[in-house]
Protein backbone atom coordinates (compact mmCIF):
# COMPACT_ATOMS: atom_id res chain seq x y z
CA UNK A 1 24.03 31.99 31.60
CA UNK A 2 20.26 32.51 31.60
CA UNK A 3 20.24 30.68 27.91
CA UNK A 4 21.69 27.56 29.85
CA UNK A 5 19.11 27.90 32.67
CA UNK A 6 16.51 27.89 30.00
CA UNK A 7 17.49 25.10 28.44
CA UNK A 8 17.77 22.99 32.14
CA UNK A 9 13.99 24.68 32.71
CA UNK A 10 12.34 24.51 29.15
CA UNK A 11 14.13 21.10 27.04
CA UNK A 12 17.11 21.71 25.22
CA UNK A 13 17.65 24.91 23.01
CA UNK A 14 16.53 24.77 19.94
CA UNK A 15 18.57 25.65 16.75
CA UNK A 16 17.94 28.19 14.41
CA UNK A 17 19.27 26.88 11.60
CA UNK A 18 18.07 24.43 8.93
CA UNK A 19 16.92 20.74 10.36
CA UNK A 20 18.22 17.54 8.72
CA UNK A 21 15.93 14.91 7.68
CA UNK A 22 16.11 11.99 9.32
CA UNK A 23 17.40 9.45 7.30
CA UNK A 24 15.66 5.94 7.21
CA UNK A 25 18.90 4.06 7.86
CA UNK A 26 19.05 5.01 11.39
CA UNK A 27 16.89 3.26 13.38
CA UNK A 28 14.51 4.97 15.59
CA UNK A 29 13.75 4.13 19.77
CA UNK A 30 11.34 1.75 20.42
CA UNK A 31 7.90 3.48 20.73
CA UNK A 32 7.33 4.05 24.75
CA UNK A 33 5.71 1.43 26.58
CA UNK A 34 2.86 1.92 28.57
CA UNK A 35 3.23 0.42 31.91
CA UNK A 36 -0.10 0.99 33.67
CA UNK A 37 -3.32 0.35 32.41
CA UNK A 38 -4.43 4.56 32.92
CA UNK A 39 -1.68 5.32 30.36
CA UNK A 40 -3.94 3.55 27.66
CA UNK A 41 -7.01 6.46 27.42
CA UNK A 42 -8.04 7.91 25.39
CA UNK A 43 -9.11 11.62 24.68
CA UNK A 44 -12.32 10.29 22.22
CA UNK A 45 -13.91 7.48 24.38
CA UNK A 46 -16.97 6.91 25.34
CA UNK A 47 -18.56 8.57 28.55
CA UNK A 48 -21.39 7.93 31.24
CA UNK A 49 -20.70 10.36 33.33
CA UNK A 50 -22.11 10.10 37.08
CA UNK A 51 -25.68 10.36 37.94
CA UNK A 52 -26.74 9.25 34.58
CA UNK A 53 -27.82 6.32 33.05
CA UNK A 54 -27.62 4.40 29.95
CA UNK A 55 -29.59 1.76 27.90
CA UNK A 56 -28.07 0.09 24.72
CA UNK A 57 -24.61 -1.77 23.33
CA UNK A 58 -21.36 0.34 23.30
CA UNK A 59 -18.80 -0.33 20.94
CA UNK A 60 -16.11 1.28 19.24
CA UNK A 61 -12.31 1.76 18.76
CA UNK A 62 -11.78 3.73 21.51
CA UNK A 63 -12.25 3.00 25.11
CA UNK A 64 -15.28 3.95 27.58
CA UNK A 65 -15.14 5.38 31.02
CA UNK A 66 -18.65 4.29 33.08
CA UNK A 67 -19.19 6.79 36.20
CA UNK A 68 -22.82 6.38 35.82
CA UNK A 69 -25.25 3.32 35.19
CA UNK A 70 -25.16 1.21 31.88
CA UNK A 71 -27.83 -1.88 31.09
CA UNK A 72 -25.90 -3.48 27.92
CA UNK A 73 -23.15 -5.01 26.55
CA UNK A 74 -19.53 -3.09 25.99
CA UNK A 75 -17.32 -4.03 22.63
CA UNK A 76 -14.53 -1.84 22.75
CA UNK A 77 -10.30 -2.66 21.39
CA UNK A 78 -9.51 0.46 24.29
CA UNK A 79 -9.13 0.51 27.70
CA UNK A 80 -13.07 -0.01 29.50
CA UNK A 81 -13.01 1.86 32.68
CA UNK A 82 -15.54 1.24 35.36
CA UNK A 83 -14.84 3.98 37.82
CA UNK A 84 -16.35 3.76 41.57
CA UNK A 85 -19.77 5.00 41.10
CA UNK A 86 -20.29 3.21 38.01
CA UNK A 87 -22.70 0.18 37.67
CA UNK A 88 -22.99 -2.38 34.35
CA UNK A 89 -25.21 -5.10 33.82
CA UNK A 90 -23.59 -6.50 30.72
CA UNK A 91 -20.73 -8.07 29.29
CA UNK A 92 -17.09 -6.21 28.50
CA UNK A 93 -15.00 -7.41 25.37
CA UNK A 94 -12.51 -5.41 25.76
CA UNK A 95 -8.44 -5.94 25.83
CA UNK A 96 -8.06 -3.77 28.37
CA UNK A 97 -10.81 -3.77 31.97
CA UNK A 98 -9.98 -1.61 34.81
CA UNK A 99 -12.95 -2.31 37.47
CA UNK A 100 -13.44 0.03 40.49
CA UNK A 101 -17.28 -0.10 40.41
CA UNK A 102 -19.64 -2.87 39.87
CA UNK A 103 -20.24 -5.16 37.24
CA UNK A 104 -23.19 -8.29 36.68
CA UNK A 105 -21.54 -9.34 34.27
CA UNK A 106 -18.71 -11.29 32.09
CA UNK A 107 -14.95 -9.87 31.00
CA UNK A 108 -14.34 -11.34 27.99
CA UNK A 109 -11.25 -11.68 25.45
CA UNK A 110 -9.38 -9.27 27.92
CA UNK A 111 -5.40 -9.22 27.64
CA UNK A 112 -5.03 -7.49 31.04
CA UNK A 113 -7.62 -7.04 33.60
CA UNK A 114 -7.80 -5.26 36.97
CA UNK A 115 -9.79 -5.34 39.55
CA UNK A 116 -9.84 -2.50 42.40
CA UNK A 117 -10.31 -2.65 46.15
CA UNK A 118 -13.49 -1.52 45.96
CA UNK A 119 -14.81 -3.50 43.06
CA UNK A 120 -17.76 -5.52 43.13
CA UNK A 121 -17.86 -8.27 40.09
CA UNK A 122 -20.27 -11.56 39.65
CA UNK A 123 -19.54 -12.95 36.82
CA UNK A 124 -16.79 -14.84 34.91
CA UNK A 125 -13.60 -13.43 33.50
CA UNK A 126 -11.24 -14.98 30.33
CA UNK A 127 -8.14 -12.90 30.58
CA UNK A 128 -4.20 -13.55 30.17
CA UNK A 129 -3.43 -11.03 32.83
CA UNK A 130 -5.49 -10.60 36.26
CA UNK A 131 -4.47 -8.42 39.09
CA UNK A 132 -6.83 -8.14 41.98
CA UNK A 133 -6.89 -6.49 44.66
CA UNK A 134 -7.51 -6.50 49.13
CA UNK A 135 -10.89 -5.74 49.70
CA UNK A 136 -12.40 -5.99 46.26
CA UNK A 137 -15.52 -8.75 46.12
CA UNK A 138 -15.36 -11.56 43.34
CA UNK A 139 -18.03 -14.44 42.42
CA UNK A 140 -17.52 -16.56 39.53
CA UNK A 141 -14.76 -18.49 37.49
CA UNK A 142 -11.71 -17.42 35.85
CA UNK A 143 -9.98 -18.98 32.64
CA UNK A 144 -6.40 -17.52 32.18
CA UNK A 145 -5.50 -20.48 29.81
CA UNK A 146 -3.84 -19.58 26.15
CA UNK A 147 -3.44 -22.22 24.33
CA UNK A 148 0.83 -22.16 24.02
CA UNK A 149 0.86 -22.77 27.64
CA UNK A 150 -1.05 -26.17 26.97
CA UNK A 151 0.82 -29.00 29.10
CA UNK A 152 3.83 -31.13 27.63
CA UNK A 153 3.90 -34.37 27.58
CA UNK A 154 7.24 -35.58 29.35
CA UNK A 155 9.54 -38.52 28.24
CA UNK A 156 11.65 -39.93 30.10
CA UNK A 157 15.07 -40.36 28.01
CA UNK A 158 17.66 -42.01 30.58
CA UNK A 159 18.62 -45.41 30.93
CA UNK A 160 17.99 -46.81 34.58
């Protein structure tokens, strides 16, 4: 009995015997997706941590979290964090923006960005998927244009 509450507690019980290989032929799950924007940090980004400051370009695979100030630009293919107390002058190319601080600045080449109730932006964002918030404060333009979604030209085909 206690084997099968450890099991219901722990995972399943493992075996003691010899594991199979898993063979190639069987087709494996999808990998999982990651539904919010959080779920895409990373352990080895970047940090300004709060009450510090930061002069220069940041770029990099990984993402960056800003809790602090940062005069420069940010290049990163992660997910770019702006946390409450953080403040950039600068421009974000990044796939990835969450915004809960301020930013003078553009969001560029951005698949999804988001922007916090307590976010403060001026400046222009080019993204394919914006969510923004009550409360959060916004000045400047917004493309969210790919170029499959250009219009159709429509024919009319019946007889009248």
């Amino acid at each position: 009995m206690l084997k099968g509450i450890r099991s219901k507690i722990f995972g399943a019980a493992r075996s003691r015997g010899p594991q199979k290989p898993v063979s190639p032929e069987i087709p494996q799950p999808p990998p999982e997706r990651q539904r919010r924007l959080e779920d895409r940090s990373d352990p080895a980004e970047s940090l300004i941590s709060a009450g510090s400051s930061f002069k220069g370009e940041i770029s990099g695979r990984a993402g960056a979290r800003i809790s602090g100030e940062l005069l420069g630009n940010i290049r990163s293919e992660g997910l770019v964090r702006v946390e409450e107390t953080g403040k950039v002058k600068g421009k974000i190319d990044s796939p990835y923006v969450i915004l809960e601080g301020e930013l003078e600045g553009d969001i560029r080449s951005a698949r999804h960005v988001e922007l916090r109730s307590r976010a403060k932006m001026r400046g222009n964002i080019k993204t394919a998927l914006l969510a923004i918030a009550d409360h959060c404060s916004f000045e400047g333009q917004i493309d969210m244009a790919n170029p499959e979604d250009q219009p159709v030209k429509f024919t009319e085909k019946r007889n009248t």
